[in-house]
N, C-alpha and C. Protein backbone atom coordinates (compact mmCIF):
# COMPACT_ATOMS: atom_id res chain seq x y z
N UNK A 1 66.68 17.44 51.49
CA UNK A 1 66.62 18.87 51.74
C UNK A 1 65.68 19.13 52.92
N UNK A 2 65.72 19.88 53.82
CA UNK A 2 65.23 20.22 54.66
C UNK A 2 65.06 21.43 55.02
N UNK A 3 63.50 22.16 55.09
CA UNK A 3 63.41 23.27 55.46
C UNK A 3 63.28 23.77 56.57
N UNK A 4 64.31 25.00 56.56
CA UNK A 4 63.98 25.79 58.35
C UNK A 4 62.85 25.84 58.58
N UNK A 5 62.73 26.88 59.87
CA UNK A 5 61.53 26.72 60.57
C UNK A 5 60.64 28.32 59.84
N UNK A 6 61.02 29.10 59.83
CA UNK A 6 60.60 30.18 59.18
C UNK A 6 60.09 30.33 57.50
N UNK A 7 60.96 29.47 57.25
CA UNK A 7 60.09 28.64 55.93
C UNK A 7 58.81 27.88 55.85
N UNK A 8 58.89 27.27 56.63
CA UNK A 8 57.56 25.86 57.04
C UNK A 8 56.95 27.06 57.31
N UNK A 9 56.89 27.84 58.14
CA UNK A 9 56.09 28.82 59.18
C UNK A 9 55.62 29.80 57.85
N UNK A 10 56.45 30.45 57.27
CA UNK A 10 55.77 31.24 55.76
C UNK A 10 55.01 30.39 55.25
N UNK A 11 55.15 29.35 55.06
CA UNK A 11 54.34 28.68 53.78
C UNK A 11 53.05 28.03 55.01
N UNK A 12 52.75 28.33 55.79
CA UNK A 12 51.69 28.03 56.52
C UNK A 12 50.70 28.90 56.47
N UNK A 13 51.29 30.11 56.74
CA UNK A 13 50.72 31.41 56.88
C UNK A 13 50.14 31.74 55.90
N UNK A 14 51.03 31.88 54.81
CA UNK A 14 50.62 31.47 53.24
C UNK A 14 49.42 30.88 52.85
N UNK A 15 49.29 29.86 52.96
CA UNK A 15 48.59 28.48 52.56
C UNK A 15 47.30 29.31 53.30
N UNK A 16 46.85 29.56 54.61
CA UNK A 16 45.98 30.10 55.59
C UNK A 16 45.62 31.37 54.95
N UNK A 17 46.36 32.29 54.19
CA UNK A 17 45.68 33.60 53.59
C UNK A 17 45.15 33.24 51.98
N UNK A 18 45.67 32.20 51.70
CA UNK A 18 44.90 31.44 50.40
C UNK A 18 43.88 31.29 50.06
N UNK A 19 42.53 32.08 50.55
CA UNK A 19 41.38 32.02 50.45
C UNK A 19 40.51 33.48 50.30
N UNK A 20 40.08 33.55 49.90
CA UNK A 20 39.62 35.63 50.16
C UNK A 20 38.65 35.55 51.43
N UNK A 21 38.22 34.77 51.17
CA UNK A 21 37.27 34.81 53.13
C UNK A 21 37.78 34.76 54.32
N UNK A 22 39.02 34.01 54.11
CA UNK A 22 39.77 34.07 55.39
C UNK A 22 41.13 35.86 55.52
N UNK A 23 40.58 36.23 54.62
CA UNK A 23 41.53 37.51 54.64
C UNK A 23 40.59 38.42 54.90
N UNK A 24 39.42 37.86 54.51
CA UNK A 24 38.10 39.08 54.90
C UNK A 24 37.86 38.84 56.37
N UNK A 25 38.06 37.87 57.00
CA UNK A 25 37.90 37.56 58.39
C UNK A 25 38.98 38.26 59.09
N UNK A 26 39.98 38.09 58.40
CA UNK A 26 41.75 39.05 59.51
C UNK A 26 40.85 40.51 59.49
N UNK A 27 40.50 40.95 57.85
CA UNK A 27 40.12 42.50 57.69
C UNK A 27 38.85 42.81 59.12
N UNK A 28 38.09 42.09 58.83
CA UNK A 28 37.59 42.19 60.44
C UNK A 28 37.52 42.29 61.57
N UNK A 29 38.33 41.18 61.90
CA UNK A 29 39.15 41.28 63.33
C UNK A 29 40.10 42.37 63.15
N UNK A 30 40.38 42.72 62.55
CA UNK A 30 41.58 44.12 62.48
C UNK A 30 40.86 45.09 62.97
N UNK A 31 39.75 45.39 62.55
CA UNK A 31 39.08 46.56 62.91
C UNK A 31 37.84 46.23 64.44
N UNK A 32 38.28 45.20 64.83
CA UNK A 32 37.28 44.76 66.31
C UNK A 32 38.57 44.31 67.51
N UNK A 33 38.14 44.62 68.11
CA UNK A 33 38.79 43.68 69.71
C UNK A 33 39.07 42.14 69.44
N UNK A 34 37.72 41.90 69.20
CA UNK A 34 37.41 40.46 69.42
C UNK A 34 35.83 40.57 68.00
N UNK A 35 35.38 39.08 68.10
CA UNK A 35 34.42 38.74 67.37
C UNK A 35 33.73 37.11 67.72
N UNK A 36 32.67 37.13 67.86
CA UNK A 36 31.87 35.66 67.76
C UNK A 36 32.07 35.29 66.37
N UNK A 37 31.40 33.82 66.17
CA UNK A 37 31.33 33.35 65.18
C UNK A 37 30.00 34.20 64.17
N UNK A 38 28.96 34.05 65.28
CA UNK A 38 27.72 34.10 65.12
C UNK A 38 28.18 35.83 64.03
N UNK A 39 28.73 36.77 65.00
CA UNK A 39 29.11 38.33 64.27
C UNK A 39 29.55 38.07 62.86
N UNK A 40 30.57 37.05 62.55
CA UNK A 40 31.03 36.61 61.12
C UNK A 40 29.59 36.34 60.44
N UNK A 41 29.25 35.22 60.56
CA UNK A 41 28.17 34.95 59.83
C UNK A 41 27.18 36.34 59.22
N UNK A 42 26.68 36.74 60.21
CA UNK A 42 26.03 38.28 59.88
C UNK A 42 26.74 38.89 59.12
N UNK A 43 28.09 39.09 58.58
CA UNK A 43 29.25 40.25 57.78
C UNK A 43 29.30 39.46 56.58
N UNK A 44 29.47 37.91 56.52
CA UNK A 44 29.97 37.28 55.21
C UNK A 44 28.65 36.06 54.79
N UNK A 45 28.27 36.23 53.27
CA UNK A 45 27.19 35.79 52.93
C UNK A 45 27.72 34.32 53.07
N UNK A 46 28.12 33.39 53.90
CA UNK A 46 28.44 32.01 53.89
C UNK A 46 27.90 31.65 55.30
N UNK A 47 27.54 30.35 55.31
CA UNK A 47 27.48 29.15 56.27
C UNK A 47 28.07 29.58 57.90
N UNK A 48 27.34 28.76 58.93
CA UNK A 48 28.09 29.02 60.19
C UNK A 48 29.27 28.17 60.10
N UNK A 49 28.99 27.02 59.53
CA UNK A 49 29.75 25.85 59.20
C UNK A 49 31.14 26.05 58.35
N UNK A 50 30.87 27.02 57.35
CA UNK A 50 31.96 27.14 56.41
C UNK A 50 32.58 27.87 57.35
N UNK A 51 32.31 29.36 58.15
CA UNK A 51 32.75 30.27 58.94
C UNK A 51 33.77 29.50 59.86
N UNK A 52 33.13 28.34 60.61
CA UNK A 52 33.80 27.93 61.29
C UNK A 52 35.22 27.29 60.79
N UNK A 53 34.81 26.70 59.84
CA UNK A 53 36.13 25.89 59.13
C UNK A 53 36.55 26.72 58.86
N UNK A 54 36.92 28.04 58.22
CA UNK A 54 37.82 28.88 57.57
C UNK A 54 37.93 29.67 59.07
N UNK A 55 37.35 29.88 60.14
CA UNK A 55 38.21 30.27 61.63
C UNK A 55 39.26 29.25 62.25
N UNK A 56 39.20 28.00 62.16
CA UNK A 56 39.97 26.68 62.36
C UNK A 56 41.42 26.82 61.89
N UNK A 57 41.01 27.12 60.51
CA UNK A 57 42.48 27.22 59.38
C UNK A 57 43.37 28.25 59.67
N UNK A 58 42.64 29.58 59.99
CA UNK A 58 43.58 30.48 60.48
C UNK A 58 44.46 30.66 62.12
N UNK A 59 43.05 30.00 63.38
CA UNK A 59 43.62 29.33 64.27
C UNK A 59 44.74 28.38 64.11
N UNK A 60 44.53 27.39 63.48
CA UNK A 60 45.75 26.29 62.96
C UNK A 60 46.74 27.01 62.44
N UNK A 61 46.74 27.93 61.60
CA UNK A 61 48.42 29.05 61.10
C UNK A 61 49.10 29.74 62.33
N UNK A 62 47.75 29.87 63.61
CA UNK A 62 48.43 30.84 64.53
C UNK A 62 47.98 32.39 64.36
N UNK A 63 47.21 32.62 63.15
CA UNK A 63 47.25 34.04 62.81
C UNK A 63 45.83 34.42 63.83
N UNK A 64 44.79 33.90 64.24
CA UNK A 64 44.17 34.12 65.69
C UNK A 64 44.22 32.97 66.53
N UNK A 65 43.30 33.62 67.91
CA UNK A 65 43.36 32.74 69.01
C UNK A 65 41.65 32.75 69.00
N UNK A 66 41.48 31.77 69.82
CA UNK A 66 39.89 31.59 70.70
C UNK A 66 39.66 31.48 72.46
N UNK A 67 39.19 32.23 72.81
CA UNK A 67 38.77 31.90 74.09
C UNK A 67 37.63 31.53 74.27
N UNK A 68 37.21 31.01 74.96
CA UNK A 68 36.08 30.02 75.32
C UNK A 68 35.29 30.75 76.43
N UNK A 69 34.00 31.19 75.86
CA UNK A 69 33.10 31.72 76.82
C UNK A 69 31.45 31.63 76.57
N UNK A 70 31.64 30.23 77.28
CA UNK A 70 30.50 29.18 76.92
C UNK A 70 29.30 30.24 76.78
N UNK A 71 28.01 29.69 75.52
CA UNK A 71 28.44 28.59 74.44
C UNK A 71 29.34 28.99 73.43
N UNK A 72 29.72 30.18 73.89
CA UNK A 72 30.95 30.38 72.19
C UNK A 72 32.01 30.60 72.88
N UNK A 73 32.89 30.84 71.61
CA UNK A 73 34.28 31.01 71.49
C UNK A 73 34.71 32.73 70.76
N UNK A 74 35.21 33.69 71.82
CA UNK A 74 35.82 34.74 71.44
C UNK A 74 37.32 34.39 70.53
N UNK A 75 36.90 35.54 69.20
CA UNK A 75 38.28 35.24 68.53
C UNK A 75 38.80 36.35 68.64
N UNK A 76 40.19 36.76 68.20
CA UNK A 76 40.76 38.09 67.86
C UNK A 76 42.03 37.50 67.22
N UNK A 77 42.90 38.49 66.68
CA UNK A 77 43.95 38.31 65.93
C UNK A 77 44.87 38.21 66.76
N UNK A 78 45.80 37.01 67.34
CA UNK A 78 47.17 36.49 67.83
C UNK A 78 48.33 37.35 67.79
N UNK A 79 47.99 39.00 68.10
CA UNK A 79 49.12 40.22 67.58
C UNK A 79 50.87 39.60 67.58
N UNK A 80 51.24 38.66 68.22
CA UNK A 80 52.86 38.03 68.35
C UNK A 80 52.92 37.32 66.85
N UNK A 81 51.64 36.36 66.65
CA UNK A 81 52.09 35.64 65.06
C UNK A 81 51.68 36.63 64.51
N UNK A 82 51.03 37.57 64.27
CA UNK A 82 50.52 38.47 62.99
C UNK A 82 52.01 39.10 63.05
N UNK A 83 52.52 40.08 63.58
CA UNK A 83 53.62 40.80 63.81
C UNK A 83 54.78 39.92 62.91
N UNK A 84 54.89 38.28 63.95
CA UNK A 84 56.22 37.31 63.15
C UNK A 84 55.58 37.54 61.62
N UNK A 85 54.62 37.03 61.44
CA UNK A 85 54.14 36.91 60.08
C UNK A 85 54.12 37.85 58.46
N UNK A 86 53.99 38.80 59.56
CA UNK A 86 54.61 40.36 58.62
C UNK A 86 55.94 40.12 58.25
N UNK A 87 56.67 39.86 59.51
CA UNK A 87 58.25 39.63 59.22
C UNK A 87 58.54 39.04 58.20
N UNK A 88 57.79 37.74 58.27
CA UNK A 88 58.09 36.51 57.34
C UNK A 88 58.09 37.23 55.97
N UNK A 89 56.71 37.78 56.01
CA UNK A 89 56.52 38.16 54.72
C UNK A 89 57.51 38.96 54.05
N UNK A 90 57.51 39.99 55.03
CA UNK A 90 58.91 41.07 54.53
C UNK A 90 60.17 40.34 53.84
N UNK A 91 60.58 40.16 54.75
CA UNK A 91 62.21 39.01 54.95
C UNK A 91 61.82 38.14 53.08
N UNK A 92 60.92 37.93 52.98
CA UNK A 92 60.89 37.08 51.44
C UNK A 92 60.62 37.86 50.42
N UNK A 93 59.81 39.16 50.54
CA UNK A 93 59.66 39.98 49.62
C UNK A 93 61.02 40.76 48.99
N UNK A 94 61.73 40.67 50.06
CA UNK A 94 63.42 41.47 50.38
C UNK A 94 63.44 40.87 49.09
């Protein structure tokens, strides 16, 4: 059996909102431009370390991006996968 691509791609997205911190991080960036790491840390009682790993996971789904503006990295929400990702969601809730 083999799954399409919009399947793999839901169950990624999925898997990436599987955490309540990483949904508290989208709820954030929703309401900012952009965000440092360092700004997370200050909002959520966890680690720079954990912060970072749970920014990685959602980078890795696609659901944000990073730009690089040494020594950090600007994030914001990837509006093309958030948008597909809604879809996804929709399209399965149908």
């Amino acid at each position: 059996m083999t799954l399409d691509k919009d399947t793999e791609r839901l169950a990624k997205v999925a898997k990436a909102l599987g955490h309540p911190t990483r949904i508290r991080i989208l709820k954030y960036l929703d309401n900012q431009s952009h965000c440092f790491t360092g700004d997370l840390v200050d909002v959520l009682p966890i680690s720079q370390s954990t912060v970072s790993q749970h920014l990685k996971e959602l980078k890795n789904a696609g659901l944000i991006k990073g730009e690089v503006k040494p020594p950090k990295i600007k994030y914001c929400i990837d509006q093309k996968n958030w948008k597909q990702a809604k879809t996804l969601f929709e399209d399965f809730f149908k």
